[in-house]
PDB file of N, CA and C in Angstrom:
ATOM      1  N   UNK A   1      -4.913  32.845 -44.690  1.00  0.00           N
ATOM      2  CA  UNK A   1      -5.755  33.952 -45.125  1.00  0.00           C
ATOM      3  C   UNK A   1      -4.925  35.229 -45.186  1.00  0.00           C
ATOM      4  N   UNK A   2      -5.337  35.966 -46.346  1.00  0.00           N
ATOM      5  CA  UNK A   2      -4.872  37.168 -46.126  1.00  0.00           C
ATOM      6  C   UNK A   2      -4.755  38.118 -45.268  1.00  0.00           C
ATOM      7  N   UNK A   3      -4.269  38.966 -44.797  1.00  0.00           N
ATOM      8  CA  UNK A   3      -4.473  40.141 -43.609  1.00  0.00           C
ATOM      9  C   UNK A   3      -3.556  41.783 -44.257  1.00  0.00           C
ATOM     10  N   UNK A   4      -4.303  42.493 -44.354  1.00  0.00           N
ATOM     11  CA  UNK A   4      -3.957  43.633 -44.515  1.00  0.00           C
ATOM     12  C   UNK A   4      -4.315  45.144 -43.514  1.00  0.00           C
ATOM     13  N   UNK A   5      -3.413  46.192 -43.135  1.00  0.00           N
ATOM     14  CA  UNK A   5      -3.725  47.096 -42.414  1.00  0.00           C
ATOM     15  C   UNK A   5      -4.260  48.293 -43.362  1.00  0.00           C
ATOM     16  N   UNK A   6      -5.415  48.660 -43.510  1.00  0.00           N
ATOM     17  CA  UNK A   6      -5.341  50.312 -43.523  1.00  0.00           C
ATOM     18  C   UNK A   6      -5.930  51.237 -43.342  1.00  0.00           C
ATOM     19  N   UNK A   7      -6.652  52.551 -43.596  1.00  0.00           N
ATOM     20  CA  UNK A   7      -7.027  53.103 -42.734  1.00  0.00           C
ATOM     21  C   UNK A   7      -8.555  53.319 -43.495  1.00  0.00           C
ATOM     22  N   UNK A   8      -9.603  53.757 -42.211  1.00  0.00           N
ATOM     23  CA  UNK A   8     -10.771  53.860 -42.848  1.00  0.00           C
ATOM     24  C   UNK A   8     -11.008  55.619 -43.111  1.00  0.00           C
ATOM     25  N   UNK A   9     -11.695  55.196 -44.659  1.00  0.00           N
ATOM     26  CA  UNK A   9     -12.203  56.334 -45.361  1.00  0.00           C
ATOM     27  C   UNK A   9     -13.770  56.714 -45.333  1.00  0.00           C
ATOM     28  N   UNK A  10     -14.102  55.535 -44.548  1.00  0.00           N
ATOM     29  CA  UNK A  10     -15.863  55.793 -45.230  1.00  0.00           C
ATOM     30  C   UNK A  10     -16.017  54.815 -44.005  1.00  0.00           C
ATOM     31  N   UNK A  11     -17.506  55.451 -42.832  1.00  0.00           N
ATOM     32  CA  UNK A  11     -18.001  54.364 -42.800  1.00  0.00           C
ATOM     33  C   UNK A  11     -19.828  54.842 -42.365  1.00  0.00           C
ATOM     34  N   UNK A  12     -20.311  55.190 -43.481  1.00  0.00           N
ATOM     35  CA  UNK A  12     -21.626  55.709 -43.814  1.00  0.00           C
ATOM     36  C   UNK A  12     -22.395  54.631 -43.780  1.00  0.00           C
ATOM     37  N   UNK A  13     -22.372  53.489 -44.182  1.00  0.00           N
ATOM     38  CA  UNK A  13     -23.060  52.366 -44.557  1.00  0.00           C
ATOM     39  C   UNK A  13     -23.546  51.509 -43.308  1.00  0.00           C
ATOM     40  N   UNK A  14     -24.429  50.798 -43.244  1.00  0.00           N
ATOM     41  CA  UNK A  14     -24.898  50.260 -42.001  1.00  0.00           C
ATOM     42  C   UNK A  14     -24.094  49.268 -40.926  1.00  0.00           C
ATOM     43  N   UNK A  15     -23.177  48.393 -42.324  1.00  0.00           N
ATOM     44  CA  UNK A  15     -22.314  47.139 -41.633  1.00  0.00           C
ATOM     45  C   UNK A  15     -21.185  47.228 -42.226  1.00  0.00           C
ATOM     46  N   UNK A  16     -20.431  48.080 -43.124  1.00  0.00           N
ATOM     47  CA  UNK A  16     -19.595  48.377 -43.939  1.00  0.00           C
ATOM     48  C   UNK A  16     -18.549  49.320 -44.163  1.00  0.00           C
ATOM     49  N   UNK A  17     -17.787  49.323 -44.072  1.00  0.00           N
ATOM     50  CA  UNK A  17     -16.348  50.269 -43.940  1.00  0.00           C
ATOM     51  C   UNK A  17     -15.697  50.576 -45.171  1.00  0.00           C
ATOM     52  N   UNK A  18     -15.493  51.215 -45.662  1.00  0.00           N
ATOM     53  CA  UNK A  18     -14.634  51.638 -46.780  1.00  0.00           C
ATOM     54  C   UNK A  18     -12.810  51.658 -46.363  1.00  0.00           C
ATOM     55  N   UNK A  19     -12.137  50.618 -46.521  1.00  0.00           N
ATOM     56  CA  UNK A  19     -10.677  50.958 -45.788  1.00  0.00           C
ATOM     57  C   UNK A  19      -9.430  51.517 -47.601  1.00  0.00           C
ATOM     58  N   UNK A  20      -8.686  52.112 -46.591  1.00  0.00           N
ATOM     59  CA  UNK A  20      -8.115  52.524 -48.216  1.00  0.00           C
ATOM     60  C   UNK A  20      -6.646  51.939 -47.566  1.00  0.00           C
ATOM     61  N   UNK A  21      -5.819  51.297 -48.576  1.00  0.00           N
ATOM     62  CA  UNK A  21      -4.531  50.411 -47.977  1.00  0.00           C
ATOM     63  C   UNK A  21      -3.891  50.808 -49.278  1.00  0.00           C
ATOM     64  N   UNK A  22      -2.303  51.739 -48.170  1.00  0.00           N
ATOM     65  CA  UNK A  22      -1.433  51.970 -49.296  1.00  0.00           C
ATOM     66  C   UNK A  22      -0.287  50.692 -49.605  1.00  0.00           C
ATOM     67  N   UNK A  23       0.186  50.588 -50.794  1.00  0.00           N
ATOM     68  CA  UNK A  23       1.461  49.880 -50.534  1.00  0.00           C
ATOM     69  C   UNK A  23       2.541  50.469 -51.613  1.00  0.00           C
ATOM     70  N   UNK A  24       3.593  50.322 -51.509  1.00  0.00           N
ATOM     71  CA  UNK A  24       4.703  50.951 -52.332  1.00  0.00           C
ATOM     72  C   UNK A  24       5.319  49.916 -53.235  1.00  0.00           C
ATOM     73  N   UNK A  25       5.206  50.291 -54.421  1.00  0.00           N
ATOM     74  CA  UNK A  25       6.157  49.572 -55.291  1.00  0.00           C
ATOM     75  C   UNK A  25       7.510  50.074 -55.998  1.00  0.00           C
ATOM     76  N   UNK A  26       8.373  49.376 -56.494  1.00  0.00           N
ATOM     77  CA  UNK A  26       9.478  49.742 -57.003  1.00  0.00           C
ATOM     78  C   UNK A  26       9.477  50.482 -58.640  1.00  0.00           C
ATOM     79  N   UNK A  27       9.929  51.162 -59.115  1.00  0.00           N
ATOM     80  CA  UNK A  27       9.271  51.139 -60.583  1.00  0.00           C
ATOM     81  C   UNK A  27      10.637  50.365 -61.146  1.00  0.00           C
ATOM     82  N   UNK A  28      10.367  49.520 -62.001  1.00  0.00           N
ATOM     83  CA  UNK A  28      11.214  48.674 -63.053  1.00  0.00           C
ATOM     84  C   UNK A  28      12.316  49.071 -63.191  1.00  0.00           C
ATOM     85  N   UNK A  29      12.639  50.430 -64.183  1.00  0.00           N
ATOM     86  CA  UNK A  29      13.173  51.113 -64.651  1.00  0.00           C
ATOM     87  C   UNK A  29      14.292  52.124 -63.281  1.00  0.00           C
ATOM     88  N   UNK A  30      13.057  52.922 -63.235  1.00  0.00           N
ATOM     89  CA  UNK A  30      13.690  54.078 -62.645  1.00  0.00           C
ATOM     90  C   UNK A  30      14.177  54.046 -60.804  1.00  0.00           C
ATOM     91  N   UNK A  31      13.869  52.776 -60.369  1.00  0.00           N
ATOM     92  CA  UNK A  31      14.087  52.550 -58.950  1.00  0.00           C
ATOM     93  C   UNK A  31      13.749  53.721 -58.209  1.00  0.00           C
ATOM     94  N   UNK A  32      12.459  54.123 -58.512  1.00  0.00           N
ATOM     95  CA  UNK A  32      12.184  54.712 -57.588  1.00  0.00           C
ATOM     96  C   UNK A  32      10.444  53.998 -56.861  1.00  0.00           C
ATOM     97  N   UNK A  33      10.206  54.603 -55.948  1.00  0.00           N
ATOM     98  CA  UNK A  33       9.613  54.114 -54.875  1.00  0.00           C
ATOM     99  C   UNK A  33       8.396  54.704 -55.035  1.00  0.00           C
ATOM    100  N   UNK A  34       7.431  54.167 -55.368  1.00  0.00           N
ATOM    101  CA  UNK A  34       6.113  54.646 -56.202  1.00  0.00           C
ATOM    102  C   UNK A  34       4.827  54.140 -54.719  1.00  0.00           C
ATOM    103  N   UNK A  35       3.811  55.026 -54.787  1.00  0.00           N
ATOM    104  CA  UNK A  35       2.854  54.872 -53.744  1.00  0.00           C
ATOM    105  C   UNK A  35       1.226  54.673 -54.518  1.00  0.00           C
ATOM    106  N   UNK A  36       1.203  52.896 -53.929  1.00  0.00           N
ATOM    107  CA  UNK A  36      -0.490  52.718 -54.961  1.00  0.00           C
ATOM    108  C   UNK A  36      -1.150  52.581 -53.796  1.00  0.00           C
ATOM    109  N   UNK A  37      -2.592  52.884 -53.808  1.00  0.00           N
ATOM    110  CA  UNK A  37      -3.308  52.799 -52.940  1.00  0.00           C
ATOM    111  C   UNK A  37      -4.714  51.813 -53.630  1.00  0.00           C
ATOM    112  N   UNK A  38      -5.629  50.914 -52.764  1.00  0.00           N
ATOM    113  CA  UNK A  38      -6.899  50.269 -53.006  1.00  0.00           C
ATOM    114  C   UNK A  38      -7.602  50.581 -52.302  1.00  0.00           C
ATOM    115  N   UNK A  39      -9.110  49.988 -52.708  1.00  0.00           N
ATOM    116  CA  UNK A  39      -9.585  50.641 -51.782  1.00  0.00           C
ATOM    117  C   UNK A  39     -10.728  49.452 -51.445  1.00  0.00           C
ATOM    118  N   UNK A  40     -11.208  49.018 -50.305  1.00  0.00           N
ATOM    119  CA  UNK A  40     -11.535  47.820 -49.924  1.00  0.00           C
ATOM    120  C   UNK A  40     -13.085  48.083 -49.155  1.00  0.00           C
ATOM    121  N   UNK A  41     -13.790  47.613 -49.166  1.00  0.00           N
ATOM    122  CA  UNK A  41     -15.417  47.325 -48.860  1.00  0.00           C
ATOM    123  C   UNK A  41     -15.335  46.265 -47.589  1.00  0.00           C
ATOM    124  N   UNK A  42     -15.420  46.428 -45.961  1.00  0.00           N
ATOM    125  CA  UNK A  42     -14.919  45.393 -45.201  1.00  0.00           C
ATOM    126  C   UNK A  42     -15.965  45.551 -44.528  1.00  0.00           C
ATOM    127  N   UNK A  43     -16.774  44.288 -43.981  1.00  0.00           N
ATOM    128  CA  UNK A  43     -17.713  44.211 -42.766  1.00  0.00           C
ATOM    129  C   UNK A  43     -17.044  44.752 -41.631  1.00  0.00           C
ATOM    130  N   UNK A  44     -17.704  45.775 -41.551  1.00  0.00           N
ATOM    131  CA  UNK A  44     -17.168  46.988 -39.513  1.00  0.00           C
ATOM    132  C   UNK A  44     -18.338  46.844 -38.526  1.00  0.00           C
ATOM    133  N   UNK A  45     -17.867  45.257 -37.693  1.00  0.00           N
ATOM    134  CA  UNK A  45     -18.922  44.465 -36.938  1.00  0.00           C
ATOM    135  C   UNK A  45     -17.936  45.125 -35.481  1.00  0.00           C
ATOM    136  N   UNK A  46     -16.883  45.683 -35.681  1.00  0.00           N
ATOM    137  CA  UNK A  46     -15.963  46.089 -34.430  1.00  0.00           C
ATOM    138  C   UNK A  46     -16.673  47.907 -34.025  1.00  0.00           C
ATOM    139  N   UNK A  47     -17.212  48.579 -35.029  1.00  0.00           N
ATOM    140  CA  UNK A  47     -17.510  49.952 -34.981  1.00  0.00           C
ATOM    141  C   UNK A  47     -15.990  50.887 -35.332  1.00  0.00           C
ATOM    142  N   UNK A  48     -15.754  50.362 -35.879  1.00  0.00           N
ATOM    143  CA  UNK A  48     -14.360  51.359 -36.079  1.00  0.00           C
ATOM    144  C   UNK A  48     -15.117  52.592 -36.718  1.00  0.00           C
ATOM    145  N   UNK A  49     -14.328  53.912 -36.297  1.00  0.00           N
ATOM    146  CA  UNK A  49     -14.415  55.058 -37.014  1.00  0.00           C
ATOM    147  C   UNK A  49     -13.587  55.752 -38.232  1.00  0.00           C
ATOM    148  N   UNK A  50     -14.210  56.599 -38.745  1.00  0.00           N
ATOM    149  CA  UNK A  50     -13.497  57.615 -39.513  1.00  0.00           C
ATOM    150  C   UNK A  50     -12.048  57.650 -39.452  1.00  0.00           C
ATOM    151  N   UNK A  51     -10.902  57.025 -39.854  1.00  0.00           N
ATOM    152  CA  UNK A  51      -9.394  57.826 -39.446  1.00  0.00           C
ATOM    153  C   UNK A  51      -8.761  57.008 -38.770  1.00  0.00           C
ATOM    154  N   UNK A  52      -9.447  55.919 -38.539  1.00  0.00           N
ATOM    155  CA  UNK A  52      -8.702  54.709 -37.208  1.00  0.00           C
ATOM    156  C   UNK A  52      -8.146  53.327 -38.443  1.00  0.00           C
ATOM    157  N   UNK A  53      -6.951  53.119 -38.020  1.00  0.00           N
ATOM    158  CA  UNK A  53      -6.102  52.257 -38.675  1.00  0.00           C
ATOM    159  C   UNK A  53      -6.690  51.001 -38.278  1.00  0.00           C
ATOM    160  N   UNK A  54      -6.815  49.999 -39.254  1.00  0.00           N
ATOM    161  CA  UNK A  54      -7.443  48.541 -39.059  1.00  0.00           C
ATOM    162  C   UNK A  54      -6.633  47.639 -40.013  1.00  0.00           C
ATOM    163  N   UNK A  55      -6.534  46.091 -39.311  1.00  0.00           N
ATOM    164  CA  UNK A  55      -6.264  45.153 -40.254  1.00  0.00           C
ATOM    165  C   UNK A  55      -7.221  44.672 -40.237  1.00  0.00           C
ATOM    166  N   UNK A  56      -7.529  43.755 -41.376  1.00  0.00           N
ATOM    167  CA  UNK A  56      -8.718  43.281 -41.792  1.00  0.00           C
ATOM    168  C   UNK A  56      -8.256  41.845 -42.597  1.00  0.00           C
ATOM    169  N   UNK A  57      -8.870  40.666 -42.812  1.00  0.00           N
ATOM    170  CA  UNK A  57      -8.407  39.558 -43.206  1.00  0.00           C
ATOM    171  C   UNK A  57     -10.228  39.417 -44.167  1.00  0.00           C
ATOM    172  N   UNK A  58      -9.360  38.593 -45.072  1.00  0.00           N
ATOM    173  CA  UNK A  58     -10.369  37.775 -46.649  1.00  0.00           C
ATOM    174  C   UNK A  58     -11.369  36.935 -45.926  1.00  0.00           C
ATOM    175  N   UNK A  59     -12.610  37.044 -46.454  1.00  0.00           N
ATOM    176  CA  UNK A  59     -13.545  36.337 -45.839  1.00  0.00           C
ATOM    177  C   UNK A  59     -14.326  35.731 -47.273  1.00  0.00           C
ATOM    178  N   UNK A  60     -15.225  35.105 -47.213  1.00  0.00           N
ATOM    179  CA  UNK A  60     -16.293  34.719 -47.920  1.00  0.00           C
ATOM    180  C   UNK A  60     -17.091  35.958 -48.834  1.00  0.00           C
ATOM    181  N   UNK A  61     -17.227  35.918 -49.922  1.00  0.00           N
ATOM    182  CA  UNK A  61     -18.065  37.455 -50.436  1.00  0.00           C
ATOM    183  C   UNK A  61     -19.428  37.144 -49.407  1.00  0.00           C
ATOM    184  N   UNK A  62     -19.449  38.474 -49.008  1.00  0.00           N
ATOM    185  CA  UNK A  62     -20.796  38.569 -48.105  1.00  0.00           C
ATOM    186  C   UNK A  62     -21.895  39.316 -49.587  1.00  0.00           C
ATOM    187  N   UNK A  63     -21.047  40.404 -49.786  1.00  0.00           N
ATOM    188  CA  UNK A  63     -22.261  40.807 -51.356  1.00  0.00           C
ATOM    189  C   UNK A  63     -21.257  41.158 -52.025  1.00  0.00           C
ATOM    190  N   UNK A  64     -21.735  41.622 -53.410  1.00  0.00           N
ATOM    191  CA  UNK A  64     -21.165  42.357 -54.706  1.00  0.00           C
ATOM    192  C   UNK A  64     -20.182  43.043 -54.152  1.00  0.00           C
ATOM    193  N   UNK A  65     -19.439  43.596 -53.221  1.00  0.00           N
ATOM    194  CA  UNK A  65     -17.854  44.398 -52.934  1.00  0.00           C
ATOM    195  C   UNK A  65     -17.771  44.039 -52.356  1.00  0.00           C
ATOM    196  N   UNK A  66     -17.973  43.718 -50.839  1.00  0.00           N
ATOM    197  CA  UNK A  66     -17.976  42.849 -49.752  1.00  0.00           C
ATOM    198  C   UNK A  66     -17.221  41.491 -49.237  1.00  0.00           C
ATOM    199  N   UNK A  67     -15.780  41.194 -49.201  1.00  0.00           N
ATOM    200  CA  UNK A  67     -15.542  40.084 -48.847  1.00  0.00           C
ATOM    201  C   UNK A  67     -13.775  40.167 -48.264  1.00  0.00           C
ATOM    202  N   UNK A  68     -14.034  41.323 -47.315  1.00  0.00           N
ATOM    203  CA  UNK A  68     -13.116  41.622 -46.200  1.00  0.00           C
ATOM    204  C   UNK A  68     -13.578  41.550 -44.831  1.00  0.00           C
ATOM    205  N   UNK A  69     -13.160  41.764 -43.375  1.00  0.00           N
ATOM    206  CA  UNK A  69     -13.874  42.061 -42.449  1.00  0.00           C
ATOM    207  C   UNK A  69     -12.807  42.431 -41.700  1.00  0.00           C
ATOM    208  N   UNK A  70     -12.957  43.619 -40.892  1.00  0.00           N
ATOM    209  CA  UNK A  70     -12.390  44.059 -40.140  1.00  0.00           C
ATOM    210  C   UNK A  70     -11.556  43.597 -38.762  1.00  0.00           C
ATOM    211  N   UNK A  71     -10.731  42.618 -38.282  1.00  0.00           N
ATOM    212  CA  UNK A  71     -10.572  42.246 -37.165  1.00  0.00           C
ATOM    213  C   UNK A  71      -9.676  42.524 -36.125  1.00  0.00           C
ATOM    214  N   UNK A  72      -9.262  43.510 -36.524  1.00  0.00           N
ATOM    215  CA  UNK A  72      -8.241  44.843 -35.309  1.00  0.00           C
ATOM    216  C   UNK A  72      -8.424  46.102 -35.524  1.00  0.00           C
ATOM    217  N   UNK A  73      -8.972  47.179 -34.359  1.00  0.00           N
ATOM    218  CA  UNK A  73      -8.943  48.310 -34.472  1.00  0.00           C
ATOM    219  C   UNK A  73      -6.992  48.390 -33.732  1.00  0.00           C
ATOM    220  N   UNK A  74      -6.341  48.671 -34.487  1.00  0.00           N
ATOM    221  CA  UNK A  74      -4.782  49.152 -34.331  1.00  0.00           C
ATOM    222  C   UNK A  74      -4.344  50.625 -34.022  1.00  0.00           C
ATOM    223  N   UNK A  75      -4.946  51.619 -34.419  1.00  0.00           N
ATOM    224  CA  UNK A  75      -5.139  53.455 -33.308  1.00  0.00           C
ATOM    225  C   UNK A  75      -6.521  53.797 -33.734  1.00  0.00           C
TER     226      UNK A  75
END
């Protein structure tokens, strides 16, 4: 399964976290070091807050955005 760290942006929703995960790519051409960010919908059954770094691993779609879940609060 997948596992990714990043940090939460949102967590307004009842069971649901908004995490935003940067990663860096190379550009083709110009070798330089480019910064993309996603932004991920994760069941927050742990209570993580606002600003606190999390990895989170692929689960089953729970709904329509939904099919991450939170399973380390990391700071």
């Amino acid at each position: 399964m997948k596992a990714v760290t990043g940090k939460i942006i949102s967590d307004k929703m009842a069971k649901t976290a908004v995490v935003e995960v940067t990663r860096f790519i190379v550009h083709p051409i110009y070798q330089k070091r480019m910064r993309r960010t996603s932004k991920f919908h994760a069941v927050n059954e742990m209570g993580a807050k606002i600003g606190q770094m999390v990895e989170m691993t692929e689960i089953r779609p729970i709904s329509k955005l939904t099919n991450w879940k939170i399973t380390k609060i990391i700071k």
